[in-house]
N, C-alpha and C. Protein backbone atom coordinates (compact mmCIF):
# COMPACT_ATOMS: atom_id res chain seq x y z
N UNK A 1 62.72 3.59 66.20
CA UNK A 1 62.61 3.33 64.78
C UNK A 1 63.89 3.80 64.12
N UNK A 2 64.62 2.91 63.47
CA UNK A 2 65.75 3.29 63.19
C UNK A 2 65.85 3.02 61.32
N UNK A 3 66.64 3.56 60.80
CA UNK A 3 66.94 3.34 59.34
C UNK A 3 66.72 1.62 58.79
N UNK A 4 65.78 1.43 57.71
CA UNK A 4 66.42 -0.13 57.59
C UNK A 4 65.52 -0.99 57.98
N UNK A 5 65.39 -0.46 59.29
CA UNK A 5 64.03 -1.22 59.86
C UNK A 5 62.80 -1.26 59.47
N UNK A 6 61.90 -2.38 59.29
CA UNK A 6 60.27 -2.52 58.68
C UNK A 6 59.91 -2.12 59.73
N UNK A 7 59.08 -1.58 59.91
CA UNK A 7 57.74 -0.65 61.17
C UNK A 7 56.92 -1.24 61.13
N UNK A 8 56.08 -2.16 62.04
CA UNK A 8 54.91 -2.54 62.04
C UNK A 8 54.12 -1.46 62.11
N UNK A 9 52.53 -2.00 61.99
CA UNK A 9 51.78 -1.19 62.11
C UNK A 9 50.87 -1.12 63.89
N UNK A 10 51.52 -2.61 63.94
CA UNK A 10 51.11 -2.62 65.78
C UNK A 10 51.79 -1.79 66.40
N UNK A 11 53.11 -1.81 65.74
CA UNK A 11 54.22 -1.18 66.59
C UNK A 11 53.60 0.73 66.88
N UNK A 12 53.43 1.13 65.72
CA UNK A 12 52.81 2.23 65.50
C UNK A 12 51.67 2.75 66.23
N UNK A 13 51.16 1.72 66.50
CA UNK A 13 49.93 2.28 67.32
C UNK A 13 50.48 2.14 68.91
N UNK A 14 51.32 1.09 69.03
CA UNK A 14 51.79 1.34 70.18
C UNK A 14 51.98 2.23 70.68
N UNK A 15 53.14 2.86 69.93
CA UNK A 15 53.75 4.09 70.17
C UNK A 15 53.48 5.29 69.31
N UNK A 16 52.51 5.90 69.17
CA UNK A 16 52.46 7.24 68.45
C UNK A 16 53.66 8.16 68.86
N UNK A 17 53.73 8.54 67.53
CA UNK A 17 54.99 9.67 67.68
C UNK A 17 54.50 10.97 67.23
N UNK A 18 54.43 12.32 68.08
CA UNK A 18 53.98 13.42 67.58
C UNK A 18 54.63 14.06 65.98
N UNK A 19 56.01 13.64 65.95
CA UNK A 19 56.43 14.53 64.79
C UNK A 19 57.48 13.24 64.09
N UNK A 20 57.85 13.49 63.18
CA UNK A 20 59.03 12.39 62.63
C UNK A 20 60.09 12.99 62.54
N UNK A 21 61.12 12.17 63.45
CA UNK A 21 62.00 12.91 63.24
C UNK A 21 63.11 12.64 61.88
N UNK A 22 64.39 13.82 61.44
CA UNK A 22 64.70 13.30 59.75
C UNK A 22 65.41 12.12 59.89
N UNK A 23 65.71 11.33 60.85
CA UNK A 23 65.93 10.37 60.83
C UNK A 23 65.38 8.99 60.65
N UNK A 24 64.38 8.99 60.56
CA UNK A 24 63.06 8.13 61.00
C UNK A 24 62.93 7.99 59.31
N UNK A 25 62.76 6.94 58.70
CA UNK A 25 62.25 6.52 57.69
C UNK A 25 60.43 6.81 57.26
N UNK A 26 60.46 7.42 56.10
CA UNK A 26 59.01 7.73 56.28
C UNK A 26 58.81 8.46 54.54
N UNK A 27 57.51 7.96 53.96
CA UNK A 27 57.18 8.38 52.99
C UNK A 27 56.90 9.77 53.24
N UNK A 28 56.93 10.42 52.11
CA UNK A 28 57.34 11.67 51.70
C UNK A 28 55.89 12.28 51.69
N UNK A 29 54.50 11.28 51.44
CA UNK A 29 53.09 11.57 51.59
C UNK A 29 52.66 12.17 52.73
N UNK A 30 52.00 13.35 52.58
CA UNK A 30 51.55 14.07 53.53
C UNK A 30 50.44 13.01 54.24
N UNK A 31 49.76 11.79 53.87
CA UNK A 31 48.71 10.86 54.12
C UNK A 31 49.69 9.85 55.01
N UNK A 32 50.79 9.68 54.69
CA UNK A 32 51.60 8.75 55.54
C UNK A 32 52.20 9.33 56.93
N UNK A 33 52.39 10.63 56.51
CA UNK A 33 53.35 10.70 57.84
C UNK A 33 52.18 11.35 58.56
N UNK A 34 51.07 11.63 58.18
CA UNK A 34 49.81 11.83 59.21
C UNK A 34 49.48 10.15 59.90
N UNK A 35 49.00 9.47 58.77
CA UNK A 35 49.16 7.67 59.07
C UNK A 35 50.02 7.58 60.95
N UNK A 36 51.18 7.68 60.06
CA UNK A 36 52.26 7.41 60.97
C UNK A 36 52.41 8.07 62.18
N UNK A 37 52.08 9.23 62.37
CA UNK A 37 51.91 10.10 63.92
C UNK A 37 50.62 9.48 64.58
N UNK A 38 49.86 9.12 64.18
CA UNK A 38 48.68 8.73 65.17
C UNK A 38 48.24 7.44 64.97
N UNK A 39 47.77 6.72 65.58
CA UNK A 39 47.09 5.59 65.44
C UNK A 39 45.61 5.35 65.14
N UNK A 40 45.22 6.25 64.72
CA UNK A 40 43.63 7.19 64.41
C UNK A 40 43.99 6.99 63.37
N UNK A 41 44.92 7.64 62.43
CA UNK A 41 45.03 7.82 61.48
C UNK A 41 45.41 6.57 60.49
N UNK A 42 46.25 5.98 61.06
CA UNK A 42 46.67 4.61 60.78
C UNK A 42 45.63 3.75 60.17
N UNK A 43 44.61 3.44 61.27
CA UNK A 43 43.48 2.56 60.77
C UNK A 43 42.29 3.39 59.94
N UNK A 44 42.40 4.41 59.69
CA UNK A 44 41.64 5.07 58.62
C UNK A 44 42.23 4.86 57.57
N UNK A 45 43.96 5.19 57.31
CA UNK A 45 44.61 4.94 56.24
C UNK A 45 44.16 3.23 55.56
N UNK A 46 44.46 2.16 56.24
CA UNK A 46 44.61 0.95 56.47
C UNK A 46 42.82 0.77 55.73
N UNK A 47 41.66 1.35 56.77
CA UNK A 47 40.18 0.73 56.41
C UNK A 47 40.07 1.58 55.50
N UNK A 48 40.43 2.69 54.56
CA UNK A 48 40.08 3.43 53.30
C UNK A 48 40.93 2.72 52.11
N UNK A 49 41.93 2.03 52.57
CA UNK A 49 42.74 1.59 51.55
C UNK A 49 42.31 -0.08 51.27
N UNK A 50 41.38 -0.79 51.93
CA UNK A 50 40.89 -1.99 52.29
C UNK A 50 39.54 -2.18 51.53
N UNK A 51 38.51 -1.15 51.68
CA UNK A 51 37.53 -0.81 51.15
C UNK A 51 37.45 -0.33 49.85
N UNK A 52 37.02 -0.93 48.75
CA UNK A 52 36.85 -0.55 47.58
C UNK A 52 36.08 -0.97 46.97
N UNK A 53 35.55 -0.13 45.67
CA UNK A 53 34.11 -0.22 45.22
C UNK A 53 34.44 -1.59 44.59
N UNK A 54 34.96 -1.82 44.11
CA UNK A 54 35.35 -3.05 43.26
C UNK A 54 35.72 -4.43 43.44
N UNK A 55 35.53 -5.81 43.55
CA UNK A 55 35.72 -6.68 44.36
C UNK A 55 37.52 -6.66 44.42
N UNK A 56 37.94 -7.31 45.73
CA UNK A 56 39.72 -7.00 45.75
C UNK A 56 39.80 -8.65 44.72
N UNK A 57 41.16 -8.72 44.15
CA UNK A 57 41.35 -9.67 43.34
C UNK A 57 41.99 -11.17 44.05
N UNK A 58 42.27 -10.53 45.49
CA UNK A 58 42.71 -11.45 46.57
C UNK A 58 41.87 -11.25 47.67
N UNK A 59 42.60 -12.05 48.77
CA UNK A 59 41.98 -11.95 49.77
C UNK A 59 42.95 -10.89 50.83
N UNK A 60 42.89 -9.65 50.79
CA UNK A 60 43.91 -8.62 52.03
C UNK A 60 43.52 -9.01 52.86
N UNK A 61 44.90 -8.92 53.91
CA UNK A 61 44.61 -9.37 55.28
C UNK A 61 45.43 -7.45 55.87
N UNK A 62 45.20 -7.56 56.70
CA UNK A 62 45.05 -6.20 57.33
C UNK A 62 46.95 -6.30 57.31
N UNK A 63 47.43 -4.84 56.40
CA UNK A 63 48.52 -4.79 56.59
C UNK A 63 49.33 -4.46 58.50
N UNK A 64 50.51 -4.93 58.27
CA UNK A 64 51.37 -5.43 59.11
C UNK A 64 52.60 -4.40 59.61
N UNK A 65 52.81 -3.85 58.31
CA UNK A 65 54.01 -3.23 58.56
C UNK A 65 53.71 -2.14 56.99
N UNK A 66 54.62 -0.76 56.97
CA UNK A 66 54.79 0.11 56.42
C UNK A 66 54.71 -0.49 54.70
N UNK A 67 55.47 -1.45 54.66
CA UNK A 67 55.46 -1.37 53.12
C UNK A 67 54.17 -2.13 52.77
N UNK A 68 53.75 -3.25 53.42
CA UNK A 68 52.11 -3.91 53.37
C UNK A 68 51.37 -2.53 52.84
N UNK A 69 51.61 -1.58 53.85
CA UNK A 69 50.62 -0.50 53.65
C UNK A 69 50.36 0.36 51.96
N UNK A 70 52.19 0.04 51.82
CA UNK A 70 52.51 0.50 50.80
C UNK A 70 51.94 -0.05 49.83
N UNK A 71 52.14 -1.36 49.78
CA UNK A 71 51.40 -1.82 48.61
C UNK A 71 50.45 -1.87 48.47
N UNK A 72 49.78 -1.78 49.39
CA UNK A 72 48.27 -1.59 49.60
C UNK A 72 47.46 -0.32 49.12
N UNK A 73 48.06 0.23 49.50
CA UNK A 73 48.28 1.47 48.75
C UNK A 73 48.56 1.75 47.17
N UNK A 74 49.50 1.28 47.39
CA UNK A 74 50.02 1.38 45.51
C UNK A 74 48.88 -0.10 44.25
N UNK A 75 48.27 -0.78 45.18
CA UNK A 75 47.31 -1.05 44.67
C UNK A 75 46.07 -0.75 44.28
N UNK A 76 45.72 0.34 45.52
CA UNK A 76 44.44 0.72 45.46
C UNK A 76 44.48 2.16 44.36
N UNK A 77 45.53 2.26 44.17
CA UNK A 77 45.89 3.65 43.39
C UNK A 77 46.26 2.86 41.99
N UNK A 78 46.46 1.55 41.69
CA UNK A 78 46.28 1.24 40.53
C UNK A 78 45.03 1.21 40.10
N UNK A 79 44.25 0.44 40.89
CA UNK A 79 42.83 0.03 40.44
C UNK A 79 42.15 1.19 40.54
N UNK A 80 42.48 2.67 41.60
CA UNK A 80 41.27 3.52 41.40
C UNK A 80 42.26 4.20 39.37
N UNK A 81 43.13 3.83 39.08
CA UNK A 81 43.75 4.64 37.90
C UNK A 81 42.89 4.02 37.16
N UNK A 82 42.97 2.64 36.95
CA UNK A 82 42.33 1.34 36.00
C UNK A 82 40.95 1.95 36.13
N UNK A 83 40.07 2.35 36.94
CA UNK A 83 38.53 2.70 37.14
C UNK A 83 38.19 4.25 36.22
N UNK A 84 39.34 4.72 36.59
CA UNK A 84 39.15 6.34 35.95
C UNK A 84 40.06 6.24 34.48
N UNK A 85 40.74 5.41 34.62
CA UNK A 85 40.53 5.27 32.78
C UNK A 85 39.67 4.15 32.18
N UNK A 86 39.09 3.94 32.56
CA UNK A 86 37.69 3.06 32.09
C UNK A 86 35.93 4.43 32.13
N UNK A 87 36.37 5.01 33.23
CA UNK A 87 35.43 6.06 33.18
C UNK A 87 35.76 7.03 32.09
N UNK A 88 37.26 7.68 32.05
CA UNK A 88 37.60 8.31 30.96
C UNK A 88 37.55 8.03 29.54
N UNK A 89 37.54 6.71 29.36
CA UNK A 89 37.31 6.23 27.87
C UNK A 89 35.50 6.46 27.69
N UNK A 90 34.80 5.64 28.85
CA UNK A 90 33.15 6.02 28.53
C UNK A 90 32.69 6.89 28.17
N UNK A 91 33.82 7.99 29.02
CA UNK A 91 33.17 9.39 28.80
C UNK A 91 33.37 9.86 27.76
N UNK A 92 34.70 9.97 27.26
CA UNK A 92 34.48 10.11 25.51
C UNK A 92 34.00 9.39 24.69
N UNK A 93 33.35 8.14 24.74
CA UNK A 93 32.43 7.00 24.01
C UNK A 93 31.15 8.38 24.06
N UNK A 94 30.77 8.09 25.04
CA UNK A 94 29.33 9.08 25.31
C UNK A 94 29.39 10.07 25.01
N UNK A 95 30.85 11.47 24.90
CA UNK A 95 31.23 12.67 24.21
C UNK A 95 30.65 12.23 22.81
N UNK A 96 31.77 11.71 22.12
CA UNK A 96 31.32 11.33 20.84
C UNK A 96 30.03 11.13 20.07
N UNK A 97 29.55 10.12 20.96
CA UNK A 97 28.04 9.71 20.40
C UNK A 97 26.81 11.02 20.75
N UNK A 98 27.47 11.76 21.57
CA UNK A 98 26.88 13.07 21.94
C UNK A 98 26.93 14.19 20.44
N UNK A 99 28.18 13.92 20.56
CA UNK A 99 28.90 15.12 19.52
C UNK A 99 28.23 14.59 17.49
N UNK A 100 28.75 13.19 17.18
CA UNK A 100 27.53 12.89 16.73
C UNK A 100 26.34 13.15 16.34
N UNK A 101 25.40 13.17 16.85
CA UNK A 101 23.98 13.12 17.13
C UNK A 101 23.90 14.57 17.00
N UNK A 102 24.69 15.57 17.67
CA UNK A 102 24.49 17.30 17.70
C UNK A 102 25.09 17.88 15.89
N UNK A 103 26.25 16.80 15.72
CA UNK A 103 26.37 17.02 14.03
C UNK A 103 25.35 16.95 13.09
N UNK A 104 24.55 15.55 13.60
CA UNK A 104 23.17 14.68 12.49
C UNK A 104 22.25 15.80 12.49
N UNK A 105 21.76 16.64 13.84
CA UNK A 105 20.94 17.19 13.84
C UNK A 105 21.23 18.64 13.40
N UNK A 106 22.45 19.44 13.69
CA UNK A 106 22.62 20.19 12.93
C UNK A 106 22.93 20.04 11.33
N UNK A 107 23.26 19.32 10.92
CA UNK A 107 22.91 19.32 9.61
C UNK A 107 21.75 19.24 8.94
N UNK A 108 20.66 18.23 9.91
CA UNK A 108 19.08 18.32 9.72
C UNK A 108 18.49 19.84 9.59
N UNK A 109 18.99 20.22 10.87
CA UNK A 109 18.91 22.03 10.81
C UNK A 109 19.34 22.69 9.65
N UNK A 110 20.56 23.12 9.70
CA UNK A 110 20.46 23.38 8.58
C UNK A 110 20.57 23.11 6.90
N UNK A 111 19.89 22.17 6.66
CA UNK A 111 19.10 21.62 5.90
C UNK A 111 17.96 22.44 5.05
N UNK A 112 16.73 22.13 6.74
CA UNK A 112 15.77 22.88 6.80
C UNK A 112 15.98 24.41 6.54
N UNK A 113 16.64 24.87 7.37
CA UNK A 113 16.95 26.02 6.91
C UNK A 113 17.39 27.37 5.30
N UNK A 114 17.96 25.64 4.71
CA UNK A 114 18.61 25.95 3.40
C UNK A 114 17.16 25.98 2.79
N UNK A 115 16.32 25.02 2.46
CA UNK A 115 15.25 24.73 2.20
C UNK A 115 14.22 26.25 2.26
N UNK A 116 14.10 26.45 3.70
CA UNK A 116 12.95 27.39 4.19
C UNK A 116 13.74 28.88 2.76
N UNK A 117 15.09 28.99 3.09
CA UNK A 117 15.16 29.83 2.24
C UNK A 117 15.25 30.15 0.90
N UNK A 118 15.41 28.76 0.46
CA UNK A 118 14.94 28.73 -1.10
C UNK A 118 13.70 28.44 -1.47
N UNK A 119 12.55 28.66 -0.64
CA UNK A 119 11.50 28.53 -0.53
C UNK A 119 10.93 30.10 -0.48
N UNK A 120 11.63 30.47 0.29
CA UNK A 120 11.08 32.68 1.11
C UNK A 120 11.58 32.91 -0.81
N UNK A 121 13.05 32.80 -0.74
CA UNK A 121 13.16 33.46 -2.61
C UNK A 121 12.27 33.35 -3.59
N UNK A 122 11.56 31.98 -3.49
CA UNK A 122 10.73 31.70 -4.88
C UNK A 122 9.65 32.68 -4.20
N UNK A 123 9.17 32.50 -3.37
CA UNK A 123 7.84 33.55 -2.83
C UNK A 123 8.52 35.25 -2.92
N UNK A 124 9.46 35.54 -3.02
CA UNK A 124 9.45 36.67 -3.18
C UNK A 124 9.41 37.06 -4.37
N UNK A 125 10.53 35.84 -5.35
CA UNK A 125 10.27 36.53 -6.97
C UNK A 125 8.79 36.25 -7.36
N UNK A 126 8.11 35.50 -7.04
CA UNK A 126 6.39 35.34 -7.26
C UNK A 126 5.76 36.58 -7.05
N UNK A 127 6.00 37.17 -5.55
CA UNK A 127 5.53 38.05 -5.26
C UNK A 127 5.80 39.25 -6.07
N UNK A 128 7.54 39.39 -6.30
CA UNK A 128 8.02 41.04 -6.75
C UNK A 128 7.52 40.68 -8.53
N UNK A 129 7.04 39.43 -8.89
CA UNK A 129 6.82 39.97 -10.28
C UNK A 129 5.04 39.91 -10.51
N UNK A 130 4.54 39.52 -9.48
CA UNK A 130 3.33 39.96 -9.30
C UNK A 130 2.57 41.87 -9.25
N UNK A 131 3.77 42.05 -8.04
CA UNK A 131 3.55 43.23 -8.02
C UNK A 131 4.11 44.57 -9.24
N UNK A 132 5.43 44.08 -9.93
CA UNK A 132 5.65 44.41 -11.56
C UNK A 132 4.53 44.68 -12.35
N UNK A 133 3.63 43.16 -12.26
CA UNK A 133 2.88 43.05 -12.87
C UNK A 133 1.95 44.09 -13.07
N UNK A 134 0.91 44.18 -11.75
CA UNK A 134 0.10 45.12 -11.03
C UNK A 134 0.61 46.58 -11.50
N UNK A 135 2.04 46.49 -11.44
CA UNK A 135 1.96 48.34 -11.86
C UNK A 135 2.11 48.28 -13.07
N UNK A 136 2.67 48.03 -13.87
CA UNK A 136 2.40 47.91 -15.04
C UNK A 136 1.07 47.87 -15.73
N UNK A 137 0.57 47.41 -15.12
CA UNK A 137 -0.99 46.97 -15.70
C UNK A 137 -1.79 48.32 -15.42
N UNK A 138 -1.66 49.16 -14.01
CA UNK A 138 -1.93 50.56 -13.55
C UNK A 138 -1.42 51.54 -14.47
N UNK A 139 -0.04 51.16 -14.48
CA UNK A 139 0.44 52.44 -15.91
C UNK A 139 0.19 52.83 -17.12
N UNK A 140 -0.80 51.24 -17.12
CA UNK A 140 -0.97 51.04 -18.78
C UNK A 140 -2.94 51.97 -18.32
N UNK A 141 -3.22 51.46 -17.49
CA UNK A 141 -4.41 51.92 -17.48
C UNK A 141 -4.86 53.34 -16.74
N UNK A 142 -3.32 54.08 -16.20
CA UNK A 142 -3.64 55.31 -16.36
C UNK A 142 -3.33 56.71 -17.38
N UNK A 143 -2.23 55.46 -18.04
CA UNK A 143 -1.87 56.30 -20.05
C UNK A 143 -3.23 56.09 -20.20
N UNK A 144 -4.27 55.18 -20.76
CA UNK A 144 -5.35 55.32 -21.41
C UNK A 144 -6.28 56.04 -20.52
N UNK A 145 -6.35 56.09 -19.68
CA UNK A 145 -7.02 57.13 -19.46
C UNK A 145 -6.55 58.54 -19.32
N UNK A 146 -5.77 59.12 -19.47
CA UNK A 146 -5.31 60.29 -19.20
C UNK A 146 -5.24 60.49 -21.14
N UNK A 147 -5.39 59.90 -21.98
CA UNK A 147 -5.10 59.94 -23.16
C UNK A 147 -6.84 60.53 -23.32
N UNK A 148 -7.57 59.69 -22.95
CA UNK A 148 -9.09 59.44 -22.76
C UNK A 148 -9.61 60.94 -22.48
N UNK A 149 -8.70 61.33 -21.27
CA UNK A 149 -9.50 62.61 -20.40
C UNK A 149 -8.65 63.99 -21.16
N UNK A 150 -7.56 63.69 -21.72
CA UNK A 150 -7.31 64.99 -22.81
C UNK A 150 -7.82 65.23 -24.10
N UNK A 151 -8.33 63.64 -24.75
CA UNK A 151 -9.00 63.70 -25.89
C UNK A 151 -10.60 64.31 -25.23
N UNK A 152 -11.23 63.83 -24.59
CA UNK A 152 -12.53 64.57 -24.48
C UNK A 152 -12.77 65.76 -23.68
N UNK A 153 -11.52 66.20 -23.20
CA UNK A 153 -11.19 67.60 -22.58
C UNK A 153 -10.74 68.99 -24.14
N UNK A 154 -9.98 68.10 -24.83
CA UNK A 154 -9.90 69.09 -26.36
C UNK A 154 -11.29 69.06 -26.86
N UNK A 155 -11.55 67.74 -27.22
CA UNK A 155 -13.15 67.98 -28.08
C UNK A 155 -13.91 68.58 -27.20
N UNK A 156 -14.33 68.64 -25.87
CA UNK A 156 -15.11 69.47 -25.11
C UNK A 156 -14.16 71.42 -25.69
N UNK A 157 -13.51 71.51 -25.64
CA UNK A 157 -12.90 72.83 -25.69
C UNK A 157 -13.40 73.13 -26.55
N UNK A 158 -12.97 72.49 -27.90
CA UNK A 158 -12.94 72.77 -29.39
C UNK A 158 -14.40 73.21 -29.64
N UNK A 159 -15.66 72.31 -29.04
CA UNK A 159 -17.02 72.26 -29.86
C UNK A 159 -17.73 73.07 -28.39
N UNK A 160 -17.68 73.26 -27.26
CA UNK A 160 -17.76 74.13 -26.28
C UNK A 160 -17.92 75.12 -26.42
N UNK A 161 -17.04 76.04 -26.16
CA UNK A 161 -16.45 77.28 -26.10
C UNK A 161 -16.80 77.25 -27.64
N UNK A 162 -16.81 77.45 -28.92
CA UNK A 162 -17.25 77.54 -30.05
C UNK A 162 -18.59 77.66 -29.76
N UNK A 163 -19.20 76.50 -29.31
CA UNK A 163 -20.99 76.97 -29.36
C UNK A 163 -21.50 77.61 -28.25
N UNK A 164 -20.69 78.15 -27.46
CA UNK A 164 -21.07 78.94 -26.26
C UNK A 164 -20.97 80.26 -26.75
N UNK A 165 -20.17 80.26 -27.54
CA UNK A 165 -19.72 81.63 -28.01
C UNK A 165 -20.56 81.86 -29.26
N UNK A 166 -21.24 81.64 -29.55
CA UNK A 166 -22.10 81.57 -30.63
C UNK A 166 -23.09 82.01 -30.22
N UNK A 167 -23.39 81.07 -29.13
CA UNK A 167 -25.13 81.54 -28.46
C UNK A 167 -24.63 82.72 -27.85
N UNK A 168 -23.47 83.14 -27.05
CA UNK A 168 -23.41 84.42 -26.17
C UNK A 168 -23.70 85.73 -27.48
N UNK A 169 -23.01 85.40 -28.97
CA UNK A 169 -23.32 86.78 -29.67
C UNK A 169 -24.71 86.85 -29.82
N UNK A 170 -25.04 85.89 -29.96
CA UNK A 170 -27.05 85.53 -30.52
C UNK A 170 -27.70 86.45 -29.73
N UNK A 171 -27.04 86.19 -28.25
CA UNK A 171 -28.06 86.27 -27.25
C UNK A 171 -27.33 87.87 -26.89
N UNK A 172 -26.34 88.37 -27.37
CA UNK A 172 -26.09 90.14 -26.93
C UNK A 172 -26.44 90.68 -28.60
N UNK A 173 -26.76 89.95 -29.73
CA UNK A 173 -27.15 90.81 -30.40
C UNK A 173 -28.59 90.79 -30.48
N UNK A 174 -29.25 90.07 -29.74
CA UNK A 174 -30.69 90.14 -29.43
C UNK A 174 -30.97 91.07 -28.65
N UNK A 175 -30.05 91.22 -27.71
CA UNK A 175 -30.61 92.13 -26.39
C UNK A 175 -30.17 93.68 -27.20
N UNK A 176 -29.33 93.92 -28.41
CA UNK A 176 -28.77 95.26 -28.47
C UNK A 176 -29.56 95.88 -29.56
N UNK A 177 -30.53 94.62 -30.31
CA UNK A 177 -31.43 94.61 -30.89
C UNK A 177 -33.04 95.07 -30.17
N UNK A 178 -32.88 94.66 -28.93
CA UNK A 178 -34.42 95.06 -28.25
C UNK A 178 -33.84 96.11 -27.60
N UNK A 179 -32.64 96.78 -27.15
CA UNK A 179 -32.63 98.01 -26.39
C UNK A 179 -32.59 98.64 -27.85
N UNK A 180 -31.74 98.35 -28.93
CA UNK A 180 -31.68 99.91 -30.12
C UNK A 180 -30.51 99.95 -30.28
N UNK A 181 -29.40 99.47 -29.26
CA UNK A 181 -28.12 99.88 -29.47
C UNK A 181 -27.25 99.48 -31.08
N UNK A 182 -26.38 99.89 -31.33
CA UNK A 182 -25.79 99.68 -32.51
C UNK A 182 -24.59 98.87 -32.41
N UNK A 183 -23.89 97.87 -32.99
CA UNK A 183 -22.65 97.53 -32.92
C UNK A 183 -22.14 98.65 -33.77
N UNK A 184 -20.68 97.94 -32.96
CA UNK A 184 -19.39 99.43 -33.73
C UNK A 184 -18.51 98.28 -34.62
């Protein structure tokens, strides 16, 4: 195999060559110059590069020589590019409409959320002026009574203790009267 020269691929299998030497013409692909040392490898290169998910746009006939391969190659590496930017665009179609839908619903969220809490506020000022209410209404009704229980705690004093003390002289000048004794 000399410079210049096209390499079949019969030729190749003919003759496997363990190593390449730097003279030897040979892609720089670690997949080629494996290709190219064995004849194993060759027709794996050749039936992986032949086979594709996608119908071929011609009819390949089993490459011949190194650059066949090449193009064969450099075809199948267009169309798998063409496949994965067709997958890559879907996938951000489907990102999007993902991303989307997680916006609609978080905003639904919080929405609700805004809602639930201007909802808890009105129930609390309901509540905190309810309970205003309630003490207020307690304060008012334990002034009147504490007004209640000092007014009939004085008039008990006042008319009490006055007529208790009345009957107590009655009743020691009766008794100082039946013993004899004298006041001083």
């Amino acid at each position: 195999m000399t410079k210049g020269r096209k390499t079949k691929v019969s030729d190749l299998l003919k003759t496997p060559s363990p190593a390449a030497s730097p003279t030897e013409s040979s892609p720089k692909s670690p997949i080629f110059t494996r290709a190219a040392s064995t004849s194993k490898g060759v027709k794996r290169v050749a039936a992986a590069l032949t086979t594709t998910t996608s119908p071929p746009r011609s009819t390949h006939k089993a490459p011949n020589n190194i650059s066949d391969l090449k193009r064969l190659a450099s075809s199948s590496i267009n169309d798998l590019k063409r496949r994965i930017d067709r997958s890559h665009s879907e996938i951000l179609k489907d990102l999007e409409a993902s991303h989307s839908r997680l916006h609609k619903r978080f905003k639904m969220q919080s929405q609700g959320c805004q809602q639930a809490t201007e909802e808890a506020e009105k129930d609390y000022k309901k509540l905190s002026e309810r309970i205003t209410e309630s003490r207020d209404a307690m304060k008012a009704s334990y002034e009147e009574f504490m007004v209640d229980a000092q007014a009939t705690a004085s008039r008990a004093c006042k008319t009490s203790i006055t007529e208790l003390s009345q009957k107590f002289e009655k009743t020691i000048d009766s008794l100082r009267n039946r013993h004899g004794i004298t006041s001083k």
